[in-house]
N, C-alpha and C. Protein backbone atom coordinates (compact mmCIF):
# COMPACT_ATOMS: atom_id res chain seq x y z
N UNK A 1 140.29 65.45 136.04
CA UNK A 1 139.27 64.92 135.16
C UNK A 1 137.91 65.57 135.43
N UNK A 2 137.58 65.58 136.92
CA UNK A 2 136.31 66.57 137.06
C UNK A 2 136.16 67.88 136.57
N UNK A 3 137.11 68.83 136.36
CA UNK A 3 137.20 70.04 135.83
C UNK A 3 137.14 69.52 134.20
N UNK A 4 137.47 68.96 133.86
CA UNK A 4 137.79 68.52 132.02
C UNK A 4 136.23 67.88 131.67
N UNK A 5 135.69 67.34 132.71
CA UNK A 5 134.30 66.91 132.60
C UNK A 5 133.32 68.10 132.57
N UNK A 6 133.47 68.70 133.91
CA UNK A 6 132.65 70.07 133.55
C UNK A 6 132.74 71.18 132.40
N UNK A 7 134.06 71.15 132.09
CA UNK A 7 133.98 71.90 130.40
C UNK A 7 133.00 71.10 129.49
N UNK A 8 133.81 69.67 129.03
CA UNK A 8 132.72 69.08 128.41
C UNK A 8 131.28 68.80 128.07
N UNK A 9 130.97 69.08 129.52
CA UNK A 9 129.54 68.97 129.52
C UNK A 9 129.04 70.11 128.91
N UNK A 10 129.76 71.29 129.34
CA UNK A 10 129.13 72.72 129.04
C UNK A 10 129.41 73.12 127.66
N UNK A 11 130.98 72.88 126.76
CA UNK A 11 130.90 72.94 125.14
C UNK A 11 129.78 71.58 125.00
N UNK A 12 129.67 70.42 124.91
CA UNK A 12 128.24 69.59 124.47
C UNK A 12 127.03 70.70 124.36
N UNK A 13 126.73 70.95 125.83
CA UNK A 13 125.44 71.98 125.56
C UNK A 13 125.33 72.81 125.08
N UNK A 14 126.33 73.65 124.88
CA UNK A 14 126.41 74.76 123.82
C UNK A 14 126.35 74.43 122.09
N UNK A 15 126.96 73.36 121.94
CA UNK A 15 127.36 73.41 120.55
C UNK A 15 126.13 72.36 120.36
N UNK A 16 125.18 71.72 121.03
CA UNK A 16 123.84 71.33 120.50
C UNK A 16 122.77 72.30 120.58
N UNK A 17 123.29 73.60 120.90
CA UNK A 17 122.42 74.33 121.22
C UNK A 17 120.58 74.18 121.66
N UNK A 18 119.97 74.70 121.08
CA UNK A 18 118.64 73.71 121.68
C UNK A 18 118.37 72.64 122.97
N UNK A 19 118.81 71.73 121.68
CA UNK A 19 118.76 70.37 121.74
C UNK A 19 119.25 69.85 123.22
N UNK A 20 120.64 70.87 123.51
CA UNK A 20 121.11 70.30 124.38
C UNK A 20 121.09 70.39 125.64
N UNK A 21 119.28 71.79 125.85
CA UNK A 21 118.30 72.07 126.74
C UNK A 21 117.43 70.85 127.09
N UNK A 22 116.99 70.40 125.98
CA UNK A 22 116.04 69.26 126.23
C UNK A 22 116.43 67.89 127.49
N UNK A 23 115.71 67.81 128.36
CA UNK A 23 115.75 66.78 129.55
C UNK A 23 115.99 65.21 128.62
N UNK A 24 115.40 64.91 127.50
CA UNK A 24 115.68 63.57 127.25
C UNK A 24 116.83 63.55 126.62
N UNK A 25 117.71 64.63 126.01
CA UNK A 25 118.97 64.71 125.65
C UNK A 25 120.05 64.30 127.07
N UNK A 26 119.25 64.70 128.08
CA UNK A 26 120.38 64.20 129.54
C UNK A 26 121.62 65.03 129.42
N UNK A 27 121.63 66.05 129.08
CA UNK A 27 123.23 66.95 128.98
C UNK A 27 122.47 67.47 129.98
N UNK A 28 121.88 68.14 130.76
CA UNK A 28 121.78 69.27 131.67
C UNK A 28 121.57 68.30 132.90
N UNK A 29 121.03 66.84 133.34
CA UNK A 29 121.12 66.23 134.45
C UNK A 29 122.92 65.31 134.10
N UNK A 30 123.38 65.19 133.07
CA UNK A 30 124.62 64.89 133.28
C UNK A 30 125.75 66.26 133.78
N UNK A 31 125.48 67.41 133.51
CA UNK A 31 126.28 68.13 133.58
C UNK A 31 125.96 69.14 135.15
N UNK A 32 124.84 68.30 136.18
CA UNK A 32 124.97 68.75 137.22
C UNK A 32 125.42 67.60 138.02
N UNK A 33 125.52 66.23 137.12
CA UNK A 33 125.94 65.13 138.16
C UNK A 33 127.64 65.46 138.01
N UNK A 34 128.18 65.88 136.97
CA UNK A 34 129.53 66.40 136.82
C UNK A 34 130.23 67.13 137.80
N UNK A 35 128.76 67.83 137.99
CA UNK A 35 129.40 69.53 138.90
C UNK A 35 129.62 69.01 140.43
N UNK A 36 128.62 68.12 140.84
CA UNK A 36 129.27 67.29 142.26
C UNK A 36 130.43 66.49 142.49
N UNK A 37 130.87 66.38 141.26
CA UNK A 37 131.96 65.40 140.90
C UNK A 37 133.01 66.48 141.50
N UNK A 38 132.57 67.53 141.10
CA UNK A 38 134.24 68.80 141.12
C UNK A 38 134.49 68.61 142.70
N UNK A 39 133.93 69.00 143.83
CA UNK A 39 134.18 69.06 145.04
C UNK A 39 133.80 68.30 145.77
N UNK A 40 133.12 66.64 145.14
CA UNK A 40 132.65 65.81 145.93
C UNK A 40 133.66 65.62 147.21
N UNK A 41 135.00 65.45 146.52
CA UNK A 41 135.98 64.54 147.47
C UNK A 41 137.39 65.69 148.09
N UNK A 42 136.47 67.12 147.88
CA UNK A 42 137.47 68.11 148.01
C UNK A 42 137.84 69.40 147.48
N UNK A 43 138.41 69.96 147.71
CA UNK A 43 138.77 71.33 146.94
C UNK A 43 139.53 70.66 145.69
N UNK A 44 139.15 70.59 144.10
CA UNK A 44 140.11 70.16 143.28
C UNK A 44 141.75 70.60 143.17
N UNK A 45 141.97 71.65 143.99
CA UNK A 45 143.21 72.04 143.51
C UNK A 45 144.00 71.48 144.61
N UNK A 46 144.04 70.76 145.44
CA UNK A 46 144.61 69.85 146.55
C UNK A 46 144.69 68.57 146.23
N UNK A 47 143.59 68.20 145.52
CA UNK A 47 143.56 66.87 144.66
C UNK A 47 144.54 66.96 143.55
N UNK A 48 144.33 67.91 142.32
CA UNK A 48 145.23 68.24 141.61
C UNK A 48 146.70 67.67 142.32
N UNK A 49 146.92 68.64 143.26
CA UNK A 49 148.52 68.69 143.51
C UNK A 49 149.07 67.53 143.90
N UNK A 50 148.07 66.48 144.81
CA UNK A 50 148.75 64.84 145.25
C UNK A 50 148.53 64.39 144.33
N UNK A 51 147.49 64.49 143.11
CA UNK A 51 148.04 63.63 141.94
C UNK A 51 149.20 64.03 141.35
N UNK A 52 149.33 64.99 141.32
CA UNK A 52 150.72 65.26 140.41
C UNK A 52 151.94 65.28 141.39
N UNK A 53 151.93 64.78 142.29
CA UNK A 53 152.70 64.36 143.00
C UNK A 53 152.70 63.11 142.82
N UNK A 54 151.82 62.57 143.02
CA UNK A 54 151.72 61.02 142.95
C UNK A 54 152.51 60.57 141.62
N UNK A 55 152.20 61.23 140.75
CA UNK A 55 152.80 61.11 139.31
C UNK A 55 154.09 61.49 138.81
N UNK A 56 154.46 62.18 139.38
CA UNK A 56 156.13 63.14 139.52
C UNK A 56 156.64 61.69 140.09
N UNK A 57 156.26 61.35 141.36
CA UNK A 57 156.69 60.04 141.76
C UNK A 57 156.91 58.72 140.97
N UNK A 58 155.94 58.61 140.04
CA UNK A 58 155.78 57.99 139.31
C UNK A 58 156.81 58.05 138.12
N UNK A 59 157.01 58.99 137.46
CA UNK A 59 157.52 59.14 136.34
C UNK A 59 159.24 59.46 136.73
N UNK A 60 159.72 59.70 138.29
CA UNK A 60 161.31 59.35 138.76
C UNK A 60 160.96 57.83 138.70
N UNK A 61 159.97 56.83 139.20
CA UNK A 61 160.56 55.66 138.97
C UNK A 61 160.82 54.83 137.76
N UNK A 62 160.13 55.47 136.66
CA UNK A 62 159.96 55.10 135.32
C UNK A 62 161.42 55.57 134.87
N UNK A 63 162.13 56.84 135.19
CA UNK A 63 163.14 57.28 134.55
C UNK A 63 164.36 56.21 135.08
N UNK A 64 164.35 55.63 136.66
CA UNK A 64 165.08 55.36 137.15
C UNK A 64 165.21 53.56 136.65
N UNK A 65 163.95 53.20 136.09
CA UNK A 65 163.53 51.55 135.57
C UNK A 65 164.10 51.30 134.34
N UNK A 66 164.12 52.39 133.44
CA UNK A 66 164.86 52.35 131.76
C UNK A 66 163.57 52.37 131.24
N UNK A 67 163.11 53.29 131.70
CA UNK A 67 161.42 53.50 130.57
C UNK A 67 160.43 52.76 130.75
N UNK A 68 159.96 52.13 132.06
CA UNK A 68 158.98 51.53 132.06
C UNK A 68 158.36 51.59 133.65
N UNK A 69 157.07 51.95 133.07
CA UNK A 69 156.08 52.91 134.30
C UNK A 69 155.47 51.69 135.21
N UNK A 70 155.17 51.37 136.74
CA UNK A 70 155.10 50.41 137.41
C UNK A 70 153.87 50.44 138.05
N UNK A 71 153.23 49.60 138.84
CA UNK A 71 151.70 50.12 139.58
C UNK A 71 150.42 50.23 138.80
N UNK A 72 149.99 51.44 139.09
CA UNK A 72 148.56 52.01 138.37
C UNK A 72 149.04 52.35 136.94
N UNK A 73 150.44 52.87 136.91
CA UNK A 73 150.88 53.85 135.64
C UNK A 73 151.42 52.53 134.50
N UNK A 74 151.34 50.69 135.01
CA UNK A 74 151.91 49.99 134.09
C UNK A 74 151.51 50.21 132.56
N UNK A 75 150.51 50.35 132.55
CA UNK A 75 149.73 50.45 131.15
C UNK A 75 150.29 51.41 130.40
N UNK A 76 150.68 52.52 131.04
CA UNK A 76 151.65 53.97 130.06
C UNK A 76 152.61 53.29 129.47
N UNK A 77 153.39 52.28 129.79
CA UNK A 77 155.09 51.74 129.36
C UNK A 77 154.13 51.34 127.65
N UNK A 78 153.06 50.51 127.76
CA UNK A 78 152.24 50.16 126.36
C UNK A 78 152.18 51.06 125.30
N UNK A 79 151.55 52.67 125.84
CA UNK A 79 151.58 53.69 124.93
C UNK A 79 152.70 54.42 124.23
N UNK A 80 153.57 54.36 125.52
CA UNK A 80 155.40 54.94 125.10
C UNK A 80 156.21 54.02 124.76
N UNK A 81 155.27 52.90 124.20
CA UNK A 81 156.71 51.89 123.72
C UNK A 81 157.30 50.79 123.86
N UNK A 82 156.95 50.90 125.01
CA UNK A 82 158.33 49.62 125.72
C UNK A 82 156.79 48.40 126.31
N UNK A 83 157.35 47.66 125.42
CA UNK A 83 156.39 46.32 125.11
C UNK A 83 154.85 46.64 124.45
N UNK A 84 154.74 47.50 123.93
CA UNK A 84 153.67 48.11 123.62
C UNK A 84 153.06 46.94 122.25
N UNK A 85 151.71 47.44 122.47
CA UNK A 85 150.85 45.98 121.78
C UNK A 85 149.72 46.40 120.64
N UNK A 86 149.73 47.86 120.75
CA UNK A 86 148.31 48.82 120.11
C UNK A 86 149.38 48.82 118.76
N UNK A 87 148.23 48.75 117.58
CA UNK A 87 148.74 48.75 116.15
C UNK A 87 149.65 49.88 115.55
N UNK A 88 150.30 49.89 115.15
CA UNK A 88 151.05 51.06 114.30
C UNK A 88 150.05 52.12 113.98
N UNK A 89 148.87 51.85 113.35
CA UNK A 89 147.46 53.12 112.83
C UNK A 89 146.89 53.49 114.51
N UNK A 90 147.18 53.19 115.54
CA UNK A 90 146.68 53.28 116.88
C UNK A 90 147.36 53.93 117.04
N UNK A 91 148.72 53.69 116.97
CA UNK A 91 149.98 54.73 117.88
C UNK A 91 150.12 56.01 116.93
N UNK A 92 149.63 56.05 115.57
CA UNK A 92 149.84 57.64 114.77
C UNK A 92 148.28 58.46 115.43
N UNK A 93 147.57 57.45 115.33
CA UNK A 93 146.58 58.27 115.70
C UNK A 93 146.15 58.88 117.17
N UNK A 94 147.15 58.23 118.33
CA UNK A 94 147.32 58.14 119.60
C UNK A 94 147.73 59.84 119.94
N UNK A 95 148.88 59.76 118.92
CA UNK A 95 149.97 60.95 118.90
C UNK A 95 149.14 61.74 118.20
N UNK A 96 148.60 62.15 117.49
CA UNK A 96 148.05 63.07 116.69
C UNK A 96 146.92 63.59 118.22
N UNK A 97 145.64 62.82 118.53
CA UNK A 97 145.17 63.16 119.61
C UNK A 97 146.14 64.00 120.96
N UNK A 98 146.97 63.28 121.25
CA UNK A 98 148.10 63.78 122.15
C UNK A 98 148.15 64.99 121.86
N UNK A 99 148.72 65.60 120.37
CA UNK A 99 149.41 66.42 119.78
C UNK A 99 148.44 67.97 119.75
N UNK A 100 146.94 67.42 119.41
CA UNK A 100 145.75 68.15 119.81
C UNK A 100 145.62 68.47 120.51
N UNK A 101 145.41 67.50 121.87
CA UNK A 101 145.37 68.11 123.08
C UNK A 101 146.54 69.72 123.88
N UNK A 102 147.56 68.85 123.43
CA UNK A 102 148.85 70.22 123.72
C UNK A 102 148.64 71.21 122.95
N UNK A 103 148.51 71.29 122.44
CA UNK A 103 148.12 72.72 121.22
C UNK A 103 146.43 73.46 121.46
N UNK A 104 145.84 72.09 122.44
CA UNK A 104 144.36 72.93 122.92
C UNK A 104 144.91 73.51 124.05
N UNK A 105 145.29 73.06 124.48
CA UNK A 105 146.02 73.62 125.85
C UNK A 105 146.73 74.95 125.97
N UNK A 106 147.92 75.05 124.57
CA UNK A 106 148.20 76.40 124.70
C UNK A 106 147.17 77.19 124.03
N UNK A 107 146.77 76.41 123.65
CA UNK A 107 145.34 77.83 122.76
C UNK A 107 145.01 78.40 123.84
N UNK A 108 144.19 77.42 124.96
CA UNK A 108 143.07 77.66 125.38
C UNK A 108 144.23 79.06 126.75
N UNK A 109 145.50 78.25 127.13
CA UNK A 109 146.41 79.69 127.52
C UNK A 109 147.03 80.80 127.04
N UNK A 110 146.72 80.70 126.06
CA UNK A 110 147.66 81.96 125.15
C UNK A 110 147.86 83.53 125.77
N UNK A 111 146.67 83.53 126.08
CA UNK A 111 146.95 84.68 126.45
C UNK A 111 148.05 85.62 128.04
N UNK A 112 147.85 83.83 128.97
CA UNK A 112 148.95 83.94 130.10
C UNK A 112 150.58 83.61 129.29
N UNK A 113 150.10 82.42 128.59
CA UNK A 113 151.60 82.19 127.74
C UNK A 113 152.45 83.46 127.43
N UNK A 114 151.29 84.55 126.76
CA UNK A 114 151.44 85.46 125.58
C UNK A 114 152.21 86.47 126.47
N UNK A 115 151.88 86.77 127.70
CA UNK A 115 152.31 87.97 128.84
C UNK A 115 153.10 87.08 129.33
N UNK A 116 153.43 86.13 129.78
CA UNK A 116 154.34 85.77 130.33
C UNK A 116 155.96 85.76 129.55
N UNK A 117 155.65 85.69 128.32
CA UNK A 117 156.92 85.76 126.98
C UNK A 117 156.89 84.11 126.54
N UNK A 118 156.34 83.44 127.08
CA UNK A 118 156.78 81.88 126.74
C UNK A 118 156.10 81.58 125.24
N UNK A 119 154.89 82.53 124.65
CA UNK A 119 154.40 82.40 123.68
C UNK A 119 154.65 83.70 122.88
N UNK A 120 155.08 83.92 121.37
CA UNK A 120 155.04 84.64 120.61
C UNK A 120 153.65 84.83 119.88
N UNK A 121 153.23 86.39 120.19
CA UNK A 121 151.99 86.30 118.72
C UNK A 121 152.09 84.93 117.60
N UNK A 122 153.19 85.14 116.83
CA UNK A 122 153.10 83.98 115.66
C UNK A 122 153.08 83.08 116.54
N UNK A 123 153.41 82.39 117.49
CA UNK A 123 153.42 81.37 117.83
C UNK A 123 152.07 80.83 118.43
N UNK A 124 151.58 81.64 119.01
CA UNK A 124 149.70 81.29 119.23
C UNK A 124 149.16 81.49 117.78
N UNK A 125 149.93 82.06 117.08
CA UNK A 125 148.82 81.93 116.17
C UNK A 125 149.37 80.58 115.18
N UNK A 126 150.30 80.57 115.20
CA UNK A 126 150.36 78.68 114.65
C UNK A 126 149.80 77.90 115.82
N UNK A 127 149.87 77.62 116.60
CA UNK A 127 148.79 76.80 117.75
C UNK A 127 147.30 76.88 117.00
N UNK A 128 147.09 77.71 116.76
CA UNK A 128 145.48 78.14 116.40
C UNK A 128 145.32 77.14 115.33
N UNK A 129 146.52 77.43 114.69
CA UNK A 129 146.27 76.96 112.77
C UNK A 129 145.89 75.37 112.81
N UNK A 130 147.34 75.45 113.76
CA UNK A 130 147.71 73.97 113.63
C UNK A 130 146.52 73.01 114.46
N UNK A 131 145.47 73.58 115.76
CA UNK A 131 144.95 72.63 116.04
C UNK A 131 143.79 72.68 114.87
N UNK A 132 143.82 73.72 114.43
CA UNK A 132 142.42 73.55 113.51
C UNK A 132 142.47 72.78 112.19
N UNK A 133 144.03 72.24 111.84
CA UNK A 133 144.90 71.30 111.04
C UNK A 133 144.47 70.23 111.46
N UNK A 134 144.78 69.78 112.54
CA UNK A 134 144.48 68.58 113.31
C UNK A 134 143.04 67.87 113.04
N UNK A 135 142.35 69.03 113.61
CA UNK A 135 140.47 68.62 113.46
C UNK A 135 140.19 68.30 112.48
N UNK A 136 140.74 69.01 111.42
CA UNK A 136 140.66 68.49 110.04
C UNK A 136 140.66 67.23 109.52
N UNK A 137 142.13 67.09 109.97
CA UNK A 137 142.77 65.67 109.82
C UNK A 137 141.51 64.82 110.13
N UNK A 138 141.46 64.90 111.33
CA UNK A 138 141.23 63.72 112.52
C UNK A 138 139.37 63.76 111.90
N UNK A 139 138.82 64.83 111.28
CA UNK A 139 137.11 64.41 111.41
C UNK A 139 137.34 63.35 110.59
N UNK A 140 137.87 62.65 109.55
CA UNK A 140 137.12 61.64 108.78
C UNK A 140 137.01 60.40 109.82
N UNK A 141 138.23 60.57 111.08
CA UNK A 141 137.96 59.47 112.02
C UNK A 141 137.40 59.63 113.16
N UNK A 142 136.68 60.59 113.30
CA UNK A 142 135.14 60.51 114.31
C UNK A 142 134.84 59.42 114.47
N UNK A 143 133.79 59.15 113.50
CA UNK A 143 133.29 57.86 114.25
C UNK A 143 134.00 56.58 114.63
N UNK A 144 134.89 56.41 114.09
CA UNK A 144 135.92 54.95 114.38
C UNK A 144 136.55 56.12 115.99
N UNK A 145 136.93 56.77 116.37
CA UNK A 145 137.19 57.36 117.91
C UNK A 145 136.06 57.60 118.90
N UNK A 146 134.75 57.43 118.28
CA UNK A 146 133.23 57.68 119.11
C UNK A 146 133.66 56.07 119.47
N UNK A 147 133.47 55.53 118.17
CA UNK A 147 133.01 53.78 118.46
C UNK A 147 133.39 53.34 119.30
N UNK A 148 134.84 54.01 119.49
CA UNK A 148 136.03 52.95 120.72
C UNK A 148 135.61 53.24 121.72
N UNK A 149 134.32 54.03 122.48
CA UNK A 149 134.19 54.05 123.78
C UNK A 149 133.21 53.45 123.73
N UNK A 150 132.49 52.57 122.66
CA UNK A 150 131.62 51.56 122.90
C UNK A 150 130.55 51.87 123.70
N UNK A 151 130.00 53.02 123.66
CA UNK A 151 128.43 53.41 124.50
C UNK A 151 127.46 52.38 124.21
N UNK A 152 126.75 51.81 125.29
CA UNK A 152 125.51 50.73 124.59
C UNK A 152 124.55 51.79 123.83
N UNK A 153 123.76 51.06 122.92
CA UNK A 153 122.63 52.29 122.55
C UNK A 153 122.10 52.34 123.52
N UNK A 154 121.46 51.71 124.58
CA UNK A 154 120.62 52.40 125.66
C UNK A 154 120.66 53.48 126.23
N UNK A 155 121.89 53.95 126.58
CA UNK A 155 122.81 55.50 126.94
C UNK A 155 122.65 56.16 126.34
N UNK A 156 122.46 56.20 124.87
CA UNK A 156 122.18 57.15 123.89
C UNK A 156 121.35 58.07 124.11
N UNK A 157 121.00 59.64 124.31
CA UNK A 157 119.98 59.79 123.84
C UNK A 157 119.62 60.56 122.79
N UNK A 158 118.48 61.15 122.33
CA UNK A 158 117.66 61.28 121.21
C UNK A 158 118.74 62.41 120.24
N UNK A 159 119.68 62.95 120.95
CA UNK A 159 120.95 63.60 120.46
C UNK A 159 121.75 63.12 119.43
N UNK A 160 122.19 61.91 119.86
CA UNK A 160 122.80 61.17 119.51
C UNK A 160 122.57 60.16 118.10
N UNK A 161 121.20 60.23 117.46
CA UNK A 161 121.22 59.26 116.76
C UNK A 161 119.99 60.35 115.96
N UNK A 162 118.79 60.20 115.00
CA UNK A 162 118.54 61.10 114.46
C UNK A 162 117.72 62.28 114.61
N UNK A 163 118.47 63.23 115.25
CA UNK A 163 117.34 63.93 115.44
C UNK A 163 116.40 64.57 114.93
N UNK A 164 116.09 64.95 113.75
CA UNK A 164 115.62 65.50 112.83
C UNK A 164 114.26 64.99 112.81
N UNK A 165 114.46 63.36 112.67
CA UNK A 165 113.40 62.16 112.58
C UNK A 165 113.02 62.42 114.10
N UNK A 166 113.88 62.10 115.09
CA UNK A 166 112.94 62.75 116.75
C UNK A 166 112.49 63.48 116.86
N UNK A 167 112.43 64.87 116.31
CA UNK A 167 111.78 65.83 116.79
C UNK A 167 110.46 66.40 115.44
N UNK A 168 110.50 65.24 114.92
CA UNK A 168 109.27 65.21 113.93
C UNK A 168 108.02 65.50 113.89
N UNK A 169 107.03 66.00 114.01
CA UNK A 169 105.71 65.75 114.60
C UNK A 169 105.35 64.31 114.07
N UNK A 170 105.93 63.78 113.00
CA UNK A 170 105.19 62.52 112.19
C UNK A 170 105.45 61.48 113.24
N UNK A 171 106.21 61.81 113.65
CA UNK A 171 106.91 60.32 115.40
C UNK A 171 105.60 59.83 115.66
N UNK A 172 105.86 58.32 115.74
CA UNK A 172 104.93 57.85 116.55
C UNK A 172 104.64 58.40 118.09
């Protein structure tokens, strides 16, 4: 998550360009509190590996239960199904996100995919199509996917809400 945070921070600042220089925007003191995050508690790629150990562990006991994840991981059995409680329009739109993500993923590898043989030219290049299919899809529900992380406005900053009107000279 610390590595997925430090991208984030850095496409945010880029793609506000300016804006996303400015100190009351808070992208450049969030995106050095990020960067302590990466090695606060370690070399990430040691962390990496006991989580995914931890989780390999996890997912033999789920296989071995009849599909249902135990501990920290109970809440997954909800998303995959088994007693699951999130609406039918939750779970298409769950999977579609999911579906994004894997297809950012080989994008963002294509080119090891591509030398390794596991990816065909056409086949990165439908990855390409298809996540840019996706975005499509998915912008009319931006804001109903912003909303669900429920930021107070106080957190907000001047980024976030109008800037045009913020950076006005007419501002009070």
């Amino acid at each position: 998550m610390t590595w997925h945070g430090l991208e984030m921070m850095q496409v945010a600042r880029e793609v506000c360009g300016g804006q996303g220089l400015k100190c009351e925007n808070r992208i450049g003191v969030s995106r050095a509190a990020q960067d302590i995050s990466a090695t606060f508690e370690g070399d990430n790629t040691v962390l990496l590996q006991q989580v995914a150990k931890a989780c390999l562990a996890a997912y033999a006991r789920y296989a071995k239960a009849g599909g249902h994840f135990d501990g920290a991981l109970a809440h997954l059995s909800r998303n995959c199904g088994a007693g699951g409680t999130a609406p039918a329009s939750l779970g298409s739109l769950l999977g579609a996100l999911g579906t994004l993500h894997a297809l950012a993923v080989v994008e963002a590898n294509g080119g090891v995919l591509l030398r390794g043989g596991a990816l065909s030219p056409a086949d990165a290049a439908a990855a390409h199509d298809a996540v840019d299919e996706l975005c499509a899809a998915l912008r009319p529900r931006a804001a109903e996917l912003a909303g669900v992380m429920a930021v107070p406005d106080f957190l907000l900053a001047p980024i976030a809400l109008d800037v045009v009107a913020h950076n006005s000279r007419a501002r009070p």
